[in-house]
Structure formats: C-alpha cells, structure tokens
Protein backbone atom coordinates (compact mmCIF):
# COMPACT_ATOMS: atom_id res chain seq x y z
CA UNK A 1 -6.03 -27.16 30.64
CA UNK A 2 -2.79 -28.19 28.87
CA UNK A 3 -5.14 -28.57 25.38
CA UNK A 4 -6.46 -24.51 25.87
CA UNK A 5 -2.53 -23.76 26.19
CA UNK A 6 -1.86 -24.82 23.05
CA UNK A 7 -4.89 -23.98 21.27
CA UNK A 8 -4.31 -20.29 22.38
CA UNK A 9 -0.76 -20.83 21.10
CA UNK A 10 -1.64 -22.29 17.63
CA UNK A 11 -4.00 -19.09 17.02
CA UNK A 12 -1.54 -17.03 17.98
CA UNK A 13 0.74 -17.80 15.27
CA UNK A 14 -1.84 -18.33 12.75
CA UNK A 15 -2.84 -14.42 13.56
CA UNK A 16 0.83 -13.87 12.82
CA UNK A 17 1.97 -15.17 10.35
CA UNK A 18 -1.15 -14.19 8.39
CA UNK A 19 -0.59 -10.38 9.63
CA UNK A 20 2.89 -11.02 7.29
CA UNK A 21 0.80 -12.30 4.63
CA UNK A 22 -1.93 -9.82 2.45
CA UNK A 23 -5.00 -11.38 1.32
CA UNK A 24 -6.92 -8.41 -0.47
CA UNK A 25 -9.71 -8.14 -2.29
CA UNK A 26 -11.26 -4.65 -3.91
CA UNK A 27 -13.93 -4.02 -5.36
CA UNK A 28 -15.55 -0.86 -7.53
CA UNK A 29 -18.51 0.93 -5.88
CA UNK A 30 -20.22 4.17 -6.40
CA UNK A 31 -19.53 7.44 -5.08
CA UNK A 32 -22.58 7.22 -3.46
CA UNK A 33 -21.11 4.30 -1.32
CA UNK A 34 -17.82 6.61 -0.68
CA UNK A 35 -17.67 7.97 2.72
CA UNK A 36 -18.62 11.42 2.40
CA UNK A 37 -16.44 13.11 4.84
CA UNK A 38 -13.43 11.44 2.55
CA UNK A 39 -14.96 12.86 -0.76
CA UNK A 40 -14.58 16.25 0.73
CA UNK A 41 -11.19 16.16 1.32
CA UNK A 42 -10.10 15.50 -2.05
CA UNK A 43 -13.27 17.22 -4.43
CA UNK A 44 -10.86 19.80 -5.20
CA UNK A 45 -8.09 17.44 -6.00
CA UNK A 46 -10.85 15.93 -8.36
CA UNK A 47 -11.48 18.62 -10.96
CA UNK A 48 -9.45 17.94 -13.77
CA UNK A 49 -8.78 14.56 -12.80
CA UNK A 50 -9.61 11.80 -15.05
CA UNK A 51 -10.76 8.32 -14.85
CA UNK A 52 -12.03 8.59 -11.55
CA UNK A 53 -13.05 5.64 -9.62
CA UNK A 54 -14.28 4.42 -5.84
CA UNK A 55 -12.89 1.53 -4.76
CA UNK A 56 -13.72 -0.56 -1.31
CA UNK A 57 -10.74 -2.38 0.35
CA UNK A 58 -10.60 -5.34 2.46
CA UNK A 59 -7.11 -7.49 3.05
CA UNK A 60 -6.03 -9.68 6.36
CA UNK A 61 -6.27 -6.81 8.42
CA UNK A 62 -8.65 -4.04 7.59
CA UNK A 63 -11.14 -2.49 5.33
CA UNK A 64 -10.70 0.69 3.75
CA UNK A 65 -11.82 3.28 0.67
CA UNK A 66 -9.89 4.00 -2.07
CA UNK A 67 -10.20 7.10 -4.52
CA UNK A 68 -8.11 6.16 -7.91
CA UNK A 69 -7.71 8.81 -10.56
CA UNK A 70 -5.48 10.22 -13.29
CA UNK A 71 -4.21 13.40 -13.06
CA UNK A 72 -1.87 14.93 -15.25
CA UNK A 73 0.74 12.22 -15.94
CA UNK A 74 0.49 10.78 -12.74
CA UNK A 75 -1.88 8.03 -11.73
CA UNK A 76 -2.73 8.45 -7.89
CA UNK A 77 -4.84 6.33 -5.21
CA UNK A 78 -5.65 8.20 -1.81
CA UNK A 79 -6.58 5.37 0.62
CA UNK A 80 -9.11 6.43 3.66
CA UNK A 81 -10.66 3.82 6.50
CA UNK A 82 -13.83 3.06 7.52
CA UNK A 83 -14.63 6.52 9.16
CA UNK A 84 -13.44 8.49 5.95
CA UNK A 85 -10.15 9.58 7.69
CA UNK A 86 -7.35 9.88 5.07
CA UNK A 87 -4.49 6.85 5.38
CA UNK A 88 -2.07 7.69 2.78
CA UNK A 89 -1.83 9.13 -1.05
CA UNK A 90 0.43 7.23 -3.70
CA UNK A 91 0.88 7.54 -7.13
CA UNK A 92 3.08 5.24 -9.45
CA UNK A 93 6.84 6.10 -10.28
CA UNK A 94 9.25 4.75 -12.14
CA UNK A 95 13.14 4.33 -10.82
CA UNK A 96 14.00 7.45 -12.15
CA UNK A 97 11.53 8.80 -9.87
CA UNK A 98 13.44 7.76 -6.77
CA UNK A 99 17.13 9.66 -5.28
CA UNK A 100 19.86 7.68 -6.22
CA UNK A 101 20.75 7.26 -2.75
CA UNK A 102 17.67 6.01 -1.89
CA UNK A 103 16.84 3.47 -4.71
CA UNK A 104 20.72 1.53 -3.90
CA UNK A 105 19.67 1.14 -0.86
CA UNK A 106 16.49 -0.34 -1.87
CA UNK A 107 18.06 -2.74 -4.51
CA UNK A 108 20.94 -3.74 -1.91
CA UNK A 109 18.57 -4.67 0.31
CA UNK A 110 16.70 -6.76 -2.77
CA UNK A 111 19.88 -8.60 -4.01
CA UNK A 112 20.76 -9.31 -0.63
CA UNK A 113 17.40 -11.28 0.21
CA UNK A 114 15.32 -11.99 -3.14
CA UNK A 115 17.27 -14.22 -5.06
CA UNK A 116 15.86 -13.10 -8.72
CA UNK A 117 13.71 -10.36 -7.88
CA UNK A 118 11.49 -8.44 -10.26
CA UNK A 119 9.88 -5.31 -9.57
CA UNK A 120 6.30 -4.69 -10.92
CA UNK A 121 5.19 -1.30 -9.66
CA UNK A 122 6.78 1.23 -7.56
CA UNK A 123 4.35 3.99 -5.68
CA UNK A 124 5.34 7.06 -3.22
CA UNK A 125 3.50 7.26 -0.33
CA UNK A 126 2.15 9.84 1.45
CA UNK A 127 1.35 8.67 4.65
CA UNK A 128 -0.79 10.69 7.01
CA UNK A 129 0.88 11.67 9.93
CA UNK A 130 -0.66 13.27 13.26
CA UNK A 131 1.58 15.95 13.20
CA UNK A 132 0.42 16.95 9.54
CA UNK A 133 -2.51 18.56 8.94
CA UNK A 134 -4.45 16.10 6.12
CA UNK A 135 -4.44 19.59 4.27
CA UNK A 136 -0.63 19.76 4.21
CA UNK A 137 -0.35 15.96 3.54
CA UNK A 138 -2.88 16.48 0.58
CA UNK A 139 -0.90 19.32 -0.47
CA UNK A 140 2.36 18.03 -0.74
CA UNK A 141 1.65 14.88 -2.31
CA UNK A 142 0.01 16.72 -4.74
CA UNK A 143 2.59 18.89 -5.60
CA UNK A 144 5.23 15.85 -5.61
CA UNK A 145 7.47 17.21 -3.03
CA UNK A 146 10.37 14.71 -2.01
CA UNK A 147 10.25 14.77 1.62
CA UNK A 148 12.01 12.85 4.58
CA UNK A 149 8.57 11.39 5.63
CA UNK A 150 8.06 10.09 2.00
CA UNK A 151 8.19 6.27 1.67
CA UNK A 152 8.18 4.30 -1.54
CA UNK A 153 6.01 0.73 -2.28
CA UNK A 154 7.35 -1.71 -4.07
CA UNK A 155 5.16 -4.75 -5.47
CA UNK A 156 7.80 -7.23 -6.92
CA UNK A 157 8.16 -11.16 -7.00
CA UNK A 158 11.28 -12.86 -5.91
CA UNK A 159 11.93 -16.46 -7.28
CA UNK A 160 11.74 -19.36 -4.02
CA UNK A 161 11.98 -22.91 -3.35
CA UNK A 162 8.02 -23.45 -5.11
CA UNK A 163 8.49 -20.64 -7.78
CA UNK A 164 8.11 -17.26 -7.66
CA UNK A 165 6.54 -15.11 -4.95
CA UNK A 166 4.88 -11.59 -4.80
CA UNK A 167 5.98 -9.47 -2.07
CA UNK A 168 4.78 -5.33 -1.13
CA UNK A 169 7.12 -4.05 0.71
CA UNK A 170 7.38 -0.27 2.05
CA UNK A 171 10.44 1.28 1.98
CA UNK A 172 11.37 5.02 4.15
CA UNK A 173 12.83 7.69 2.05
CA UNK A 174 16.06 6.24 2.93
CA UNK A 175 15.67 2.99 0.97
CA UNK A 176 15.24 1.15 4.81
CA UNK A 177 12.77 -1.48 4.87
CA UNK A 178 9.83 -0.60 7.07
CA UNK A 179 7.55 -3.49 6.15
CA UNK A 180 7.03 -6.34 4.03
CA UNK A 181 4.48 -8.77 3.13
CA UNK A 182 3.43 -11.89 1.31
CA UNK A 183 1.41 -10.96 -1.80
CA UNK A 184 -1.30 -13.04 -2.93
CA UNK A 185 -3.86 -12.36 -5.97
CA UNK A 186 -7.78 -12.45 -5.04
CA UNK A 187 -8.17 -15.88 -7.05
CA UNK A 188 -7.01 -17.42 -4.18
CA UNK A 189 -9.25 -16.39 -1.91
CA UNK A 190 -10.91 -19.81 -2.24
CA UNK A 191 -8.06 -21.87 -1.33
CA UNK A 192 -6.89 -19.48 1.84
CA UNK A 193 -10.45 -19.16 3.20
C-alpha cells in the first residue's frame, strides 16, 4: 500500500516539474494536412503574405498547428489546436516595439532573477480570449494595436550553475510575469525520452 503512495507521489512531480519544462518538436507539413476550419480563418490574412508555411506542434503538453508567414515587415505565427480553433497570433518585435513602462518591468524582473540573461527573440501575443470574437482577435493583431490584453514572449538564456539555460517566458502588457518555462532544443529529445 505504502509502495502505491509513493509511486503516485513520484509521478506526480515528474508531471510537474516537466509541465515547467518545454520539450517541443515541429515539424513542416502541407496545407493539405492543415485543419481546414483554421485555414479559413486566416485565407484572407494570407493574400499578400509571403513565405507561407504549415507547421505541426507537439511540446510536454499539447499538439497544435501553426500558420507562419511574412507579411509586410512583420513575421507572424497564428497557433490553432487540434480542432482548428485559433490559440493565439504573434509576430516578432524588437524592444523598441514594447512601452517603456512595460519593457522595465520586464528587464527588472530579468536582472532580478537571471543572473546574465540574454534575450533571443521577443513576440506579441495575441491570445484568444472567450470574450473576443476570433474575428476581432484576428483583426487587431493584424492591425498591431497595443492593447491591455496584449502579452509579450520572450525566448532568452540566463547563465546557471551548469552553463547557460533557455527560458520562454510570457509576460502581460504590464511587463508581469505570467509564465515561464525551461527551454530545451529538439536534439535532445533523445536524452529526455
């Protein structure tokens, strides 16, 4: 009895602490492959777009379908899940991008906990909210509106005890943390698995 205690305990933790960690792997696939309900909802978005591609998704926690294009100067990725319902849009930024406001609180809250911290790519999100129509969430990230339900992803590494770590972390339009996770690159999927 005692040994199903602690089994139940050590799987526990092992779901997690690898929740806090993102394993992901993505890989290209044809539009034929692309949930069709999803390629509906952004065709429009799609007609002077370049470089478009189709992307599948899988990390620790979910699978999911990824649209990546070029539009203009901005490079965007609008993220759907299994059942083609839209997740979030992002595009890249740079710190200019970002109120000041916003981006000291962000890099407070990195010099405070990442000893040597580098940041590698910074993307506002558009999350999808039930309140929003996906219409009016397509709409306004598409039109680059800064809005209070904006957020901003960082991908950065941080040097620690072993060298350095990558981290994504989301931040609100505040510069609050919301969430942050444990980055590591698809070659080690054979050493994790």
């Amino acid at each position: 009895m005692k040994f199903k205690h602690l089994l139940f305990v050590i799987v526990g933790i092992v779901q997690i602490t690898s929740a806090q960690n993102k394993y992901e792997q993505e890989s290209r696939i044809d539009k034929a492959d692309f949930p069709n309900s999803a390629y509906l909802l952004i065709e429009g978005y799609l007609k002077d777009a370049k470089r478009v591609r189709f992307y599948q998704e899988t990390d620790s926690t979910k699978k999911s379908y990824e649209a990546k294009f070029k539009k203009g100067r901005l490079r965007y990725s609008v993220e759907f899940d299994e059942q083609g319902t839209l997740e979030d849009v992002e595009f890249k930024i740079k710190v200019r991008d970002i109120p000041n406001d916003t981006w000291g609180a962000i890099q407070s809250y990195l010099d405070k906990n990442h000893y040597k911290h580098r940041v590698k790519k910074i993307q506002q999100q558009y999350p999808f909210r039930e309140e929003k129509s996906v219409e009016k969430t397509l709409h306004n990230a598409f039109q680059n509106l800064i809005l209070p339900d904006v957020n901003y992803e960082l991908v950065f590494s941080a040097k620690e005890s072993g060298g350095f770590q990558e981290y994504e972390a989301l931040f609100d339009s505040e510069g609050q943390l919301v969430q942050i996770r444990k980055s590591f690159p698809p070659s080690y999927d054979h050493v994790l698995y």
